[in-house]
Protein backbone atom coordinates (compact mmCIF):
# COMPACT_ATOMS: atom_id res chain seq x y z
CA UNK A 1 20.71 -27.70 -15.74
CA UNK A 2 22.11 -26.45 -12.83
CA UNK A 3 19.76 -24.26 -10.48
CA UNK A 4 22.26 -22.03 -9.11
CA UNK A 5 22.96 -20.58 -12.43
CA UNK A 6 19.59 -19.13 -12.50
CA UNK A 7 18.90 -15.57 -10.78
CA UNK A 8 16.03 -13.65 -9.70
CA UNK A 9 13.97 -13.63 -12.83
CA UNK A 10 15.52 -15.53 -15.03
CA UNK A 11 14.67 -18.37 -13.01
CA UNK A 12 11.55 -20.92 -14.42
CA UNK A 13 8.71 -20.20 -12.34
CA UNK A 14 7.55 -22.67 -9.95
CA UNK A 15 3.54 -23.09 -8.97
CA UNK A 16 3.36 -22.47 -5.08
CA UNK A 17 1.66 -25.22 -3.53
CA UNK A 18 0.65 -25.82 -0.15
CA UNK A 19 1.67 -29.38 1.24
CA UNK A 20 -1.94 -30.52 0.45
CA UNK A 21 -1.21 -29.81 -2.85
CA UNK A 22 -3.75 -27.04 -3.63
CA UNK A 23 -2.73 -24.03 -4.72
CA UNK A 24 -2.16 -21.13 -1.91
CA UNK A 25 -4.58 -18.72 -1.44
CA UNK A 26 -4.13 -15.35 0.29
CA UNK A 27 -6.86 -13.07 2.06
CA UNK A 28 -6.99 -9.88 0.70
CA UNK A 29 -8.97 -6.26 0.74
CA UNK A 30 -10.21 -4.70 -1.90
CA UNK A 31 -9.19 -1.04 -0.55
CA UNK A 32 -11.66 1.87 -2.11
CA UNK A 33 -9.61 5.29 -2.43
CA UNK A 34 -11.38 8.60 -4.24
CA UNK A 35 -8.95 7.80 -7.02
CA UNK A 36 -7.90 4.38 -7.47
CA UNK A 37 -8.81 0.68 -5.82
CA UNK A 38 -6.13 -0.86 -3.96
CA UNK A 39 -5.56 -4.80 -3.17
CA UNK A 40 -3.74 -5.26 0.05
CA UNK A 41 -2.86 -8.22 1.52
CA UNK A 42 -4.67 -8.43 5.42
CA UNK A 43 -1.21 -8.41 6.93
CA UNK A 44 -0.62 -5.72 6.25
CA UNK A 45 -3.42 -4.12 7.57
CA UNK A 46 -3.56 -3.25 11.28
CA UNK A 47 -7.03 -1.00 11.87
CA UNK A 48 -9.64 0.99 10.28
CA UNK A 49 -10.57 4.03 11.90
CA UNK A 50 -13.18 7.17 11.12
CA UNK A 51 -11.38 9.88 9.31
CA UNK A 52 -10.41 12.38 11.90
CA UNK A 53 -8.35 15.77 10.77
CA UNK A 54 -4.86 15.17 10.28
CA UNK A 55 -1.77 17.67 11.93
CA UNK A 56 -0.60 19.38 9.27
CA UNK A 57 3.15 18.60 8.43
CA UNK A 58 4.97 21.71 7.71
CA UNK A 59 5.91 21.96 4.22
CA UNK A 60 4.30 18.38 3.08
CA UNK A 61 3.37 17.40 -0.04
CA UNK A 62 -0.50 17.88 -1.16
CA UNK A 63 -1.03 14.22 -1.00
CA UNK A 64 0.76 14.16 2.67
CA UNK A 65 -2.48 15.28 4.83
CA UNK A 66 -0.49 15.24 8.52
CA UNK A 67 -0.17 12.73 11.22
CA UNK A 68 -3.35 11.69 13.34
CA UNK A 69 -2.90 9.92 16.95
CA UNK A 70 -3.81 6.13 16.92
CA UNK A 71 -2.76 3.92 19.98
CA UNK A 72 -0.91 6.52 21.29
CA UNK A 73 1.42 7.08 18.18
CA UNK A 74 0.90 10.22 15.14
CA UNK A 75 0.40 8.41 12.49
CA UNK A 76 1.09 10.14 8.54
CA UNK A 77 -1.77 10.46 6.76
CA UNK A 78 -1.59 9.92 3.00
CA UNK A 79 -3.66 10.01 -0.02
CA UNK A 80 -3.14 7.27 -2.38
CA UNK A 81 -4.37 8.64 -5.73
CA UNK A 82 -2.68 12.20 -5.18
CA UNK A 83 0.64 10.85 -4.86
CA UNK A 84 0.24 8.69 -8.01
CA UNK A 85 -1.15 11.32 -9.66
CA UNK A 86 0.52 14.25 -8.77
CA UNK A 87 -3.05 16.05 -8.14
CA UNK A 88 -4.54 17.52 -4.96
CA UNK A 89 -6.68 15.71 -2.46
CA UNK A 90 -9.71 17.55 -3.16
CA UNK A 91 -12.81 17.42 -1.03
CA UNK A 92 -12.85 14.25 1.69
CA UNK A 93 -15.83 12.92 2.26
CA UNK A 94 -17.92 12.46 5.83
CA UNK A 95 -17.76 8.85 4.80
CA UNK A 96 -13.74 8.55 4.34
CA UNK A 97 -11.80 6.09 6.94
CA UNK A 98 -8.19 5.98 7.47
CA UNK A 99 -6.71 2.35 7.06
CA UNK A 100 -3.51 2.08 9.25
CA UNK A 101 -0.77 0.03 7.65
CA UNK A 102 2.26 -1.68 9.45
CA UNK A 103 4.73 -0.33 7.49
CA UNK A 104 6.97 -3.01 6.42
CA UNK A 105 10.62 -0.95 6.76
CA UNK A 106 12.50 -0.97 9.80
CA UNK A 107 12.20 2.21 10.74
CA UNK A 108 11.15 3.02 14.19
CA UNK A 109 10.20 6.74 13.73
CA UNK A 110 7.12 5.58 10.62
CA UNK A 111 5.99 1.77 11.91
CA UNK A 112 2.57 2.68 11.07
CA UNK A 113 1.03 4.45 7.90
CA UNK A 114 -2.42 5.88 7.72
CA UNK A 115 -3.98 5.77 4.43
CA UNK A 116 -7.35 7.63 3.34
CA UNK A 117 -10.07 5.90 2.18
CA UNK A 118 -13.16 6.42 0.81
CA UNK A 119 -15.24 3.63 1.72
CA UNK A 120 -14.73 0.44 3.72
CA UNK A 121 -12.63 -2.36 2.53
CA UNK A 122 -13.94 -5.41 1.32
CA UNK A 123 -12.13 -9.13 2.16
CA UNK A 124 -11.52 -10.92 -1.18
CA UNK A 125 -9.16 -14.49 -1.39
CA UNK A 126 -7.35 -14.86 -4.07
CA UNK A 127 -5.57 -17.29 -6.05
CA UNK A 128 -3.00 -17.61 -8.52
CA UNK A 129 -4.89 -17.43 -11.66
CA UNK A 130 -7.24 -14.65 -10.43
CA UNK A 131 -5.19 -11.86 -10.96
CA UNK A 132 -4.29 -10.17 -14.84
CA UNK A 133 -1.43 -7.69 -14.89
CA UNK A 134 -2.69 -5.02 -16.98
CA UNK A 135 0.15 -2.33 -17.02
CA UNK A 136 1.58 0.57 -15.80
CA UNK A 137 2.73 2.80 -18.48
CA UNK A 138 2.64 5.88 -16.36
CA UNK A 139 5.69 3.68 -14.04
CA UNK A 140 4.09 5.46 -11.17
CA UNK A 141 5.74 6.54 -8.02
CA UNK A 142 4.35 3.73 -5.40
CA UNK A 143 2.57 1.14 -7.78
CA UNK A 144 3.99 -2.62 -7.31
CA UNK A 145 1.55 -3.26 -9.85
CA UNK A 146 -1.55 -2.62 -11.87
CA UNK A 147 -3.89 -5.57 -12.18
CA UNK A 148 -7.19 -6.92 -13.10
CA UNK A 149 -8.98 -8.91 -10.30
CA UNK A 150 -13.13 -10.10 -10.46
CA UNK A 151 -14.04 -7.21 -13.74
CA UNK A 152 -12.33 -4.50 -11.62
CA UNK A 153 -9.21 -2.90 -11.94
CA UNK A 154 -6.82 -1.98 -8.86
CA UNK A 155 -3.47 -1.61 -8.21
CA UNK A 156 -1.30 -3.45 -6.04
CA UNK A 157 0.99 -0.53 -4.00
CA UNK A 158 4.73 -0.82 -3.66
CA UNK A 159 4.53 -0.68 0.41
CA UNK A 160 8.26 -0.67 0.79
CA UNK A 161 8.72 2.31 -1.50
CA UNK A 162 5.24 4.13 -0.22
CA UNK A 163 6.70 3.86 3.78
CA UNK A 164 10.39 5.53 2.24
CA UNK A 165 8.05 8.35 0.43
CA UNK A 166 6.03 9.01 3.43
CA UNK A 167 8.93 8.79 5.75
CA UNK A 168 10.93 11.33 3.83
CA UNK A 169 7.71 13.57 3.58
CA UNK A 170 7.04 13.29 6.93
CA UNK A 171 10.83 14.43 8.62
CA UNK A 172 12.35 16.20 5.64
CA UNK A 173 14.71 13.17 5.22
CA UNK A 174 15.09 9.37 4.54
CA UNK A 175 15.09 7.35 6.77
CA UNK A 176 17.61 4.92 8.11
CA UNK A 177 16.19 1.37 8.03
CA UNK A 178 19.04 -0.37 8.46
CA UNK A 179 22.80 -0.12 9.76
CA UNK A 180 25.90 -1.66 8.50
């Protein structure tokens, strides 16, 4: 059968295999929000810092808390949970950290994301049998997917689509990531 006839997912899925020909395994963070736990892959992760009081954005969303200052640049300030969830922050804890994320659009204006924690992250590898989709019935604004990983339940985000919500939450508008 000819390969080319196959697209996106109708094509058979192949195991990934590293040239040694063990399986590949990628380094992770368990991510601890007040609402949810997140599993991020480490490159996408750029710096944890001790929450510090956003800058309000003018006529934000709750779950938009403002723009902080990291190396020089404001950062937007989100919370996870309230966007998927359409509820308010609610009270953030002494303990919370902000996690800054590369974002992974083009955009010059958001290159960096800050997301609220509450508690530190935790490195976890993972392989390809480690992980059991479990749903998302909700289809949830930001959510790649919801998953089962070591008895706990998480969510993998939808970074692309979370750096287009905070972008356009941020400025009023969408942003431009690429010309023609």
């Amino acid at each position: 059968m000819d390969r080319r006839a196959y697209s996106g997912r109708n094509r058979p899925k192949k195991k990934v295999m590293r040239r040694s020909g063990k399986p590949a395994v990628l380094h992770c963070m368990i991510v601890p929000t007040e609402q949810e736990t997140l599993l991020l892959p480490t490159s996408v992760m750029a710096e944890v810092i001790d929450f510090q009081k956003p800058r309000p954005t003018e006529s934000a969303p709750p779950w938009l808390l403002g723009q902080v200052e990291w190396e020089g640049r404001q950062v937007p300030v989100f919370c996870f949970g309230a966007l998927i969830n359409g509820n308010d922050v609610g009270d953030i804890s002494k303990r919370s950290k902000i996690m800054i994320l590369k974002s992974l659009t083009d955009s010059a204006r958001v290159p960096y994301l800050g997301l609220l924690m509450s508690g530190l992250p935790r490195p976890v590898q993972v392989k390809e049998n480690d992980l059991q989709e479990t749903g998302d019935e909700k289809k949830s604004l930001g959510v790649f997917s919801r998953i089962r990983f070591e008895e706990e339940d998480a969510i993998i985000p939808d970074m692309d689509r979370l750096a287009h919500l905070v972008t356009h939450a941020t400025f009023g508008a969408l942003p431009i990531t690429q010309l023609d």
